[in-house]
Protein backbone atom coordinates (compact mmCIF):
# COMPACT_ATOMS: atom_id res chain seq x y z
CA UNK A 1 9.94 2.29 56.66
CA UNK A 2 7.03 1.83 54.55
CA UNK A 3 4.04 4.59 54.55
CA UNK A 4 1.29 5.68 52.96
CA UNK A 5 2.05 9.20 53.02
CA UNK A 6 5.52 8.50 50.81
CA UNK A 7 3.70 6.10 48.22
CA UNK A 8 0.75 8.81 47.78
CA UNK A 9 3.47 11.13 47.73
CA UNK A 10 5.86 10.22 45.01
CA UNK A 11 2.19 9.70 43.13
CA UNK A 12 1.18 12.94 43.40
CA UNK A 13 4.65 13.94 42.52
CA UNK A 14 4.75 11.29 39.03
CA UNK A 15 1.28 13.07 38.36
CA UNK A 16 1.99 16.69 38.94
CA UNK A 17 5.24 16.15 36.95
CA UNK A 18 4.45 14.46 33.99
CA UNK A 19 1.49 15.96 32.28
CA UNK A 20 1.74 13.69 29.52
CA UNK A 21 0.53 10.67 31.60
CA UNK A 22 -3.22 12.45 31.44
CA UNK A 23 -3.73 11.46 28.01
CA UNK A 24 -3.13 7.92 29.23
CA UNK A 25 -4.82 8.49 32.32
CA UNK A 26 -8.10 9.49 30.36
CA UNK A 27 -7.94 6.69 28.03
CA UNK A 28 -7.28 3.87 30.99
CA UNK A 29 -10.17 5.47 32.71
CA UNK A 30 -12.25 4.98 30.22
CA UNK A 31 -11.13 0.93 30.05
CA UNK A 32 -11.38 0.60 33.83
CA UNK A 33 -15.09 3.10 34.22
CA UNK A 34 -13.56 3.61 38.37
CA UNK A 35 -12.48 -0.18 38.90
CA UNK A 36 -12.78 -1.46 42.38
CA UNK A 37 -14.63 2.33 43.06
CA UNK A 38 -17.43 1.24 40.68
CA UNK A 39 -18.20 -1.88 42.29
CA UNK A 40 -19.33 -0.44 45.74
CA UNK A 41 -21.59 2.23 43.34
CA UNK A 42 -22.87 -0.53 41.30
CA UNK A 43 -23.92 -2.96 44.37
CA UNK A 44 -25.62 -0.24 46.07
CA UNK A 45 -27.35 0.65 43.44
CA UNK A 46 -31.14 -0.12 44.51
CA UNK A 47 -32.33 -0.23 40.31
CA UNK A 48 -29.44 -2.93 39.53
CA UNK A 49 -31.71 -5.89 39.81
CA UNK A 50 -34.78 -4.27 37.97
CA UNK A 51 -32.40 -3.08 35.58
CA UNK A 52 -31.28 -6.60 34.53
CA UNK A 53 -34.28 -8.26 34.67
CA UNK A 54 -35.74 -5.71 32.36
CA UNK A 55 -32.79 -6.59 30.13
CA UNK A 56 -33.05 -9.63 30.12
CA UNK A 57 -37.34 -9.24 28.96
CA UNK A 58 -36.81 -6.67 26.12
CA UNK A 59 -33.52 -8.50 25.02
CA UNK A 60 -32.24 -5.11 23.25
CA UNK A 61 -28.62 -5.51 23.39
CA UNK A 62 -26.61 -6.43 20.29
CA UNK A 63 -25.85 -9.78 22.04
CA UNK A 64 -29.32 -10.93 21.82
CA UNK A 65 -30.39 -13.69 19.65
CA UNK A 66 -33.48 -11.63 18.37
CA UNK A 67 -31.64 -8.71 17.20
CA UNK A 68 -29.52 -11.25 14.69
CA UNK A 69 -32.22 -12.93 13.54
CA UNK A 70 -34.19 -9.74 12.83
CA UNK A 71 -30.88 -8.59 10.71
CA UNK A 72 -30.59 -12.03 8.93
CA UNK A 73 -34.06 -11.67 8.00
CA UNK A 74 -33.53 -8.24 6.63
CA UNK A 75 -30.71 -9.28 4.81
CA UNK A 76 -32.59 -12.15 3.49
CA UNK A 77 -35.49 -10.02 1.89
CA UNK A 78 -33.53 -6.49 1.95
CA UNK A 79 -30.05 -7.88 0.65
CA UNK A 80 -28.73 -4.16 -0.28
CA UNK A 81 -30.09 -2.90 3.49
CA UNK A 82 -28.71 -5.72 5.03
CA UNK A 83 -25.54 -5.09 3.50
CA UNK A 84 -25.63 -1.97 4.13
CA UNK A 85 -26.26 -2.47 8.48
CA UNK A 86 -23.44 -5.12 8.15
CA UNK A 87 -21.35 -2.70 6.83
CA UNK A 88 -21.87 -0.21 9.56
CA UNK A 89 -21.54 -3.10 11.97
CA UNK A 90 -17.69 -3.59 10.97
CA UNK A 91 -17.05 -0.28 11.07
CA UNK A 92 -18.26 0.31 14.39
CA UNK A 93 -16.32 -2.74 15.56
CA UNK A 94 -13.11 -1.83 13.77
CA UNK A 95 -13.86 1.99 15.65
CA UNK A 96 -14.34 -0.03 19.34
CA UNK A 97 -11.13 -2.01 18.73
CA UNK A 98 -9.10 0.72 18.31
CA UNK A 99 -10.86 2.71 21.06
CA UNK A 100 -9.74 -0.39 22.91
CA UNK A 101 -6.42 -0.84 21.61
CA UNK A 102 -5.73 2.76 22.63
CA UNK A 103 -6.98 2.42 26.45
CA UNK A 104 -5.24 -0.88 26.93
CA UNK A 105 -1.31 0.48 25.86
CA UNK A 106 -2.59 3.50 27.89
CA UNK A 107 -3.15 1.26 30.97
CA UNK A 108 0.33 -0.53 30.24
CA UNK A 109 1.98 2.96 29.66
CA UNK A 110 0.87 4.49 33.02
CA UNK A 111 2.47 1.28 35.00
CA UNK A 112 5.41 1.06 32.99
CA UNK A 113 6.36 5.19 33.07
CA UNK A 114 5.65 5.03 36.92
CA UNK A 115 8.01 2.86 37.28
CA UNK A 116 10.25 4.29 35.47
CA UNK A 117 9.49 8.43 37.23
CA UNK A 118 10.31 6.17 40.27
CA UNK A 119 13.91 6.67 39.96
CA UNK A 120 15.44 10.48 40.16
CA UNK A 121 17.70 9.63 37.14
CA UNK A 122 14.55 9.22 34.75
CA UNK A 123 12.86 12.32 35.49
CA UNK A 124 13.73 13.77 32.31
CA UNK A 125 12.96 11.18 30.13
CA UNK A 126 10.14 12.48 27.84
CA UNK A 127 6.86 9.85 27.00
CA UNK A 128 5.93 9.55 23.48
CA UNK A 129 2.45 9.05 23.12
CA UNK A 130 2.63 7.45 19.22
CA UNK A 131 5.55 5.54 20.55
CA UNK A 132 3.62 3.88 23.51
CA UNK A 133 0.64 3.29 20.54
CA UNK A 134 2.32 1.27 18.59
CA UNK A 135 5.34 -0.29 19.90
CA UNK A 136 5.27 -4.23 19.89
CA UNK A 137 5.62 -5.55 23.60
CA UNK A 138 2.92 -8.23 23.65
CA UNK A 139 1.14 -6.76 26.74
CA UNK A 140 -1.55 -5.96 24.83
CA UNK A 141 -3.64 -9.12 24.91
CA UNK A 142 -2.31 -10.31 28.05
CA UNK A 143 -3.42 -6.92 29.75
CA UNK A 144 -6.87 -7.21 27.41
CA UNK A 145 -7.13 -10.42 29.09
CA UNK A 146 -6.69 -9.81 32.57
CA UNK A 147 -9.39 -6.94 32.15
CA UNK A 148 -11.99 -9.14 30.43
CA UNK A 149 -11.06 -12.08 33.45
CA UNK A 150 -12.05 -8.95 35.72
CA UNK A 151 -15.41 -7.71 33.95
CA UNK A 152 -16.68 -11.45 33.73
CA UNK A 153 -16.24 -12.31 37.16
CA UNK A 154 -17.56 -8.81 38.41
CA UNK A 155 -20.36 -9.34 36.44
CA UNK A 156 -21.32 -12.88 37.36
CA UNK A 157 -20.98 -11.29 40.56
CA UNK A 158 -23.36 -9.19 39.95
CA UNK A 159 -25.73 -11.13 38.68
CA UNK A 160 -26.01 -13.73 41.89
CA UNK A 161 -26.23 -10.49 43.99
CA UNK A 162 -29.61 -9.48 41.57
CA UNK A 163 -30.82 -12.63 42.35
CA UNK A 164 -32.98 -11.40 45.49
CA UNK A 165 -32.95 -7.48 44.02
CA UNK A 166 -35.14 -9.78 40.88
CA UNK A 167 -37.24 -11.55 43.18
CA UNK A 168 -38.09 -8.20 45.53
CA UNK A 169 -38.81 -6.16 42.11
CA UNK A 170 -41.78 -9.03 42.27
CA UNK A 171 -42.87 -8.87 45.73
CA UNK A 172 -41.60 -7.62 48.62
CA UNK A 173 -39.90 -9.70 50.47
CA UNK A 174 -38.05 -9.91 54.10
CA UNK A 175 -36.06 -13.42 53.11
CA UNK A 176 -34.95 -11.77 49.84
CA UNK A 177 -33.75 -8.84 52.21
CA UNK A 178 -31.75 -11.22 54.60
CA UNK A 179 -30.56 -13.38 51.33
CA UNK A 180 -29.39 -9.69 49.60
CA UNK A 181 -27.39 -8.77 52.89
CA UNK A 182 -26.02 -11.79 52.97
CA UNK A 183 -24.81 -11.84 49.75
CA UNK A 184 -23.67 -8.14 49.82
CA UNK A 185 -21.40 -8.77 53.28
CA UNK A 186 -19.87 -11.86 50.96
CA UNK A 187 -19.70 -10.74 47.20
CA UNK A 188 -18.65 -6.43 47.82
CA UNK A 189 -15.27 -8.24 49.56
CA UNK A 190 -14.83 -10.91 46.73
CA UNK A 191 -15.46 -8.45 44.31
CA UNK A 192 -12.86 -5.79 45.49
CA UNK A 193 -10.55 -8.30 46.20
CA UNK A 194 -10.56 -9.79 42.49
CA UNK A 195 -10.11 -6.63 41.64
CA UNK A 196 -6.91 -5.78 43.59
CA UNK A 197 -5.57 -9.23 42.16
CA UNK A 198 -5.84 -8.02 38.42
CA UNK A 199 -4.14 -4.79 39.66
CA UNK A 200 -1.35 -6.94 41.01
CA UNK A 201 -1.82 -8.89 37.75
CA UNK A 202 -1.26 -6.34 34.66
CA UNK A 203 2.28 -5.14 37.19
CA UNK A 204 3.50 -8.18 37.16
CA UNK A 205 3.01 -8.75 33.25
CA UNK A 206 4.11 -5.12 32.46
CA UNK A 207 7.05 -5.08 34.63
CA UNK A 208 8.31 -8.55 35.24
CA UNK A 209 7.38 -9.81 31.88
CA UNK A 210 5.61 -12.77 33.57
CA UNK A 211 2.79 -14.52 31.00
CA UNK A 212 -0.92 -14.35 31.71
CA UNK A 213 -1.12 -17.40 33.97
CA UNK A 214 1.76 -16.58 35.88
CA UNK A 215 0.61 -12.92 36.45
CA UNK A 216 -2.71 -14.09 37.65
CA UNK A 217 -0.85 -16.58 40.30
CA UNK A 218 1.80 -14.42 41.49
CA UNK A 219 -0.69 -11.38 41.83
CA UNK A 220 -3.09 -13.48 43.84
CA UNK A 221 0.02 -14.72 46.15
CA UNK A 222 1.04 -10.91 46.40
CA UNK A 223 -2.55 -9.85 47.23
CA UNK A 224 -2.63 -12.75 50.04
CA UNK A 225 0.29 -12.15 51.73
CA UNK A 226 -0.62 -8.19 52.06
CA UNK A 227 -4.33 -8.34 51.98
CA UNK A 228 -4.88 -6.04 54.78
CA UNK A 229 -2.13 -3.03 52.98
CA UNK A 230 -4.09 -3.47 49.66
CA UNK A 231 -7.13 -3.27 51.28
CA UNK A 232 -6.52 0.23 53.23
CA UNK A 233 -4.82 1.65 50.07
CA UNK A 234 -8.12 1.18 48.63
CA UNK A 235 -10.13 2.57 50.85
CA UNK A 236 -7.60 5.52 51.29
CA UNK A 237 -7.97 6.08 47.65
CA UNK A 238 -11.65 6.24 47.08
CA UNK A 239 -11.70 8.52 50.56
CA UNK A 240 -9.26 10.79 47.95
CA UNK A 241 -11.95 10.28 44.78
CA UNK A 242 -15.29 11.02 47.00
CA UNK A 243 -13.02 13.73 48.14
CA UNK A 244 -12.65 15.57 44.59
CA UNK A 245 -15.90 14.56 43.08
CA UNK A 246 -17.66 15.73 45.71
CA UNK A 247 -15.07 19.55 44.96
CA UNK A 248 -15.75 19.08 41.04
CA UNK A 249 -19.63 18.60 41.73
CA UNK A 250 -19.31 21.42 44.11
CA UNK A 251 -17.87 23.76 41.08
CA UNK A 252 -20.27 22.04 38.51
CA UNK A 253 -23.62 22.69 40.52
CA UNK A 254 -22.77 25.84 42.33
CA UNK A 255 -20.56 27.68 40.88
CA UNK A 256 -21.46 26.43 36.66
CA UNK A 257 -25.16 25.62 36.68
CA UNK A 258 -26.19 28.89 37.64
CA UNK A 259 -24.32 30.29 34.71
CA UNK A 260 -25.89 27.60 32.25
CA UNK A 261 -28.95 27.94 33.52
CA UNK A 262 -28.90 32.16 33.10
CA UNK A 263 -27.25 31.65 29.85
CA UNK A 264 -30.91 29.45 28.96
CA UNK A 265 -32.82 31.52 30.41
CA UNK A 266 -31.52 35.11 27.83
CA UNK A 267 -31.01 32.26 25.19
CA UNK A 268 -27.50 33.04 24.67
CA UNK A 269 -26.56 29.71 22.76
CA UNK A 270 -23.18 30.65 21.98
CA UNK A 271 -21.86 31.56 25.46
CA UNK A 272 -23.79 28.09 26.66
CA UNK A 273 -22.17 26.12 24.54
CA UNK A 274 -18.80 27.17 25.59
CA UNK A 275 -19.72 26.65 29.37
CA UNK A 276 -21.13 23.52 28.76
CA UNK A 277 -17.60 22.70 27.05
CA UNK A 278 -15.46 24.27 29.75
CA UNK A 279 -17.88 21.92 32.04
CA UNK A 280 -17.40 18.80 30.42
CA UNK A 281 -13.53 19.27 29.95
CA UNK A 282 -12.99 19.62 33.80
CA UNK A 283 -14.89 16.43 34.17
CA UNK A 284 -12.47 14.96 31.92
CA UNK A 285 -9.58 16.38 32.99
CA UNK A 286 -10.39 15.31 36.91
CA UNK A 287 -10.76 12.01 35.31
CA UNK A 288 -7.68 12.50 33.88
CA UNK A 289 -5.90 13.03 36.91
CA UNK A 290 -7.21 11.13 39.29
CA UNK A 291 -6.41 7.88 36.86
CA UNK A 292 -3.37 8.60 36.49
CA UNK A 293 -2.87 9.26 40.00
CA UNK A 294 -4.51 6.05 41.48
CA UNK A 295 -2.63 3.90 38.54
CA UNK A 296 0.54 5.47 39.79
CA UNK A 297 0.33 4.52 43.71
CA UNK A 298 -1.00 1.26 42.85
CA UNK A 299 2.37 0.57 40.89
CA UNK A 300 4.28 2.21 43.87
CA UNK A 301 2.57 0.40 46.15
CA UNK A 302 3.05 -3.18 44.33
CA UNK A 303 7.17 -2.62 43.74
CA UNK A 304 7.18 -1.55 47.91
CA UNK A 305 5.56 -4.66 48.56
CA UNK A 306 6.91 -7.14 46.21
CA UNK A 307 10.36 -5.18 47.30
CA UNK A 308 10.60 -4.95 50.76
CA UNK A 309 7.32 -5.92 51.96
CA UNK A 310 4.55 -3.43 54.40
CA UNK A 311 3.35 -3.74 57.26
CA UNK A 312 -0.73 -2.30 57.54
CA UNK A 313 -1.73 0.46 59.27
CA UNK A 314 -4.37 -1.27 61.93
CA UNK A 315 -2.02 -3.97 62.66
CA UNK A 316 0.90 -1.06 63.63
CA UNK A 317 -1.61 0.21 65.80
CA UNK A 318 -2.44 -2.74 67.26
CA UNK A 319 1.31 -3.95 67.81
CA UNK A 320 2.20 -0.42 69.50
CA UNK A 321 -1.20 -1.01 71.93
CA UNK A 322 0.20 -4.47 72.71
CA UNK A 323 3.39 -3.28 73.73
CA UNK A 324 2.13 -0.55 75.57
CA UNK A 325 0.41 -2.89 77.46
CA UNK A 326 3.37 -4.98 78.35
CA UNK A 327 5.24 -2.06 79.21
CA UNK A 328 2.93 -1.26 82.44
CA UNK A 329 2.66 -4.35 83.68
């Protein structure tokens, strides 16, 4: 019988197990930034719709027209110094697409080596990190893809939802309130819905080989068909990440801080410095973890239900109450 308990479980057990995974799990974190947790953040985040609009006035990002035609016109009069920022420009692309390259096979490991920890005979198997690197399975673009299909449409999200958040940075506003609400009950369900889809997605490409369309159409079907299961794994998971960050900003703010901030206080820079490390690689390795972790129930959780199928929690509770019912009468 299906259960949250024994999908968390063998998780926890994949995680605690297999160390190796963390250097994947770190490296798909940094891809993913939180994933479906980061949306509910991001939405209630009251500075989101100042925040773009001021974007959108000052125009700063590389994307902006202004910034390449200030660059053309430096390489226009300044030929050697626009040469030069070119230059730099390539190299800092070539340095983001291998940062990418290296958190999108990390995504695709962690799915495929839970699946494979899944079975007691492959418990000993050892990962290779070089060996997940550079091995040729396509899944790289197909994978790439599915996560750019998820940032766009989270982000046009987004962007309707700063709509009245734009128009209340103006003037306050009690329609723009109502609109805002409105949008929020809508969008914060689209938006961790789409979200659970690509999930469903990148297994489905990873582990049944299916291309990028039919990923995307057999991970929506999946998603339909046990909405309400993915749903309360989701919120049982970020219940589990408030969880520890609220015990890792427990140990950074009581237990660290006051050490930094006596270590500032005698000036004892070398001491600091190695706090301040020990501090930021806990944050990492929690990260770490946790990634690794949620990537491995969700992979669980997708071969239970593509398997054998779940039934949710709520509707198990509700069934039980119904029969109850019947019974006494």
């Amino acid at each position: 019988m299906f259960s949250y308990r024994s999908v968390l479980g063998s998780a926890w057990t994949i995680t605690k197990q297999h160390k190796k995974l963390w250097i994947f799990g770190f490296l798909a974190f940094v891809l993913s930034a939180g994933g479906e947790y980061q949306i509910l953040t991001k939405i209630l985040n009251e500075d989101y719709g100042a925040g773009v609009y001021d974007k959108m006035q000052t125009g700063s990002t590389i994307l902006s027209p202004t910034f390449w035609s200030d660059l053309g016109s430096v390489c226009y009069t300044q030929p050697r110094v626009g040469f030069g920022i070119v230059l730099l420009l390539l190299l800092m692309a070539g340095l983001a697409f291998i940062l990418l390259w290296l958190c999108v096979k990390s995504q695709v490991a962690l799915v495929k080596w839970s699946k494979i920890f899944m079975a007691s005979k492959n418990k000993e198997k050892h990962v290779s990190f070089w060996s997940e690197m550079f091995t040729r399975d396509r899944k790289f673009w197909p994978v790439l893809g599915l996560n750019i299909v998820l940032k766009v449409l989270i982000s046009l999200l987004f962007l309707l939802l700063s709509l009245p958040l734009i128009f209340l940075y103006f003037k306050d506003s009690n329609f723009a309130i109502l609109i805002y609400t409105l949008f929020f009950i809508v969008f914060l369900p689209v938006a961790i819905s789409i979200s659970l889809i690509v999930k469903y997605a990148i297994a489905y490409n990873v582990l049944e080989k299916h291309s990028f369309v039919k990923s995307v159409e057999a991970g929506y079907t999946l998603f339909c068909r046990n909405w309400l299961v993915s749903l309360e794994m989701a919120i049982t998971l970020f219940l589990i990440n408030f969880l520890i960050g609220l015990v890792a900003m427990f140990i950074l703010s009581v237990v660290l801080l006051p050490i930094i901030l006596t270590l500032i206080i005698f000036n004892a820079l070398l001491p600091l410095y190695l706090v301040t490390i020990f501090s930021f690689l806990i944050l990492i390795l929690t990260a770490a973890v946790l990634m690794t972790f949620q990537t491995s129930s969700w992979t669980i959780l997708f071969l239970e239900l593509k398997t054998k199928g779940a039934e949710a929690k709520i509707e198990r509770i509700f069934k039980k109450k119904i029969g109850s019912k019947k019974t006494k009468k």
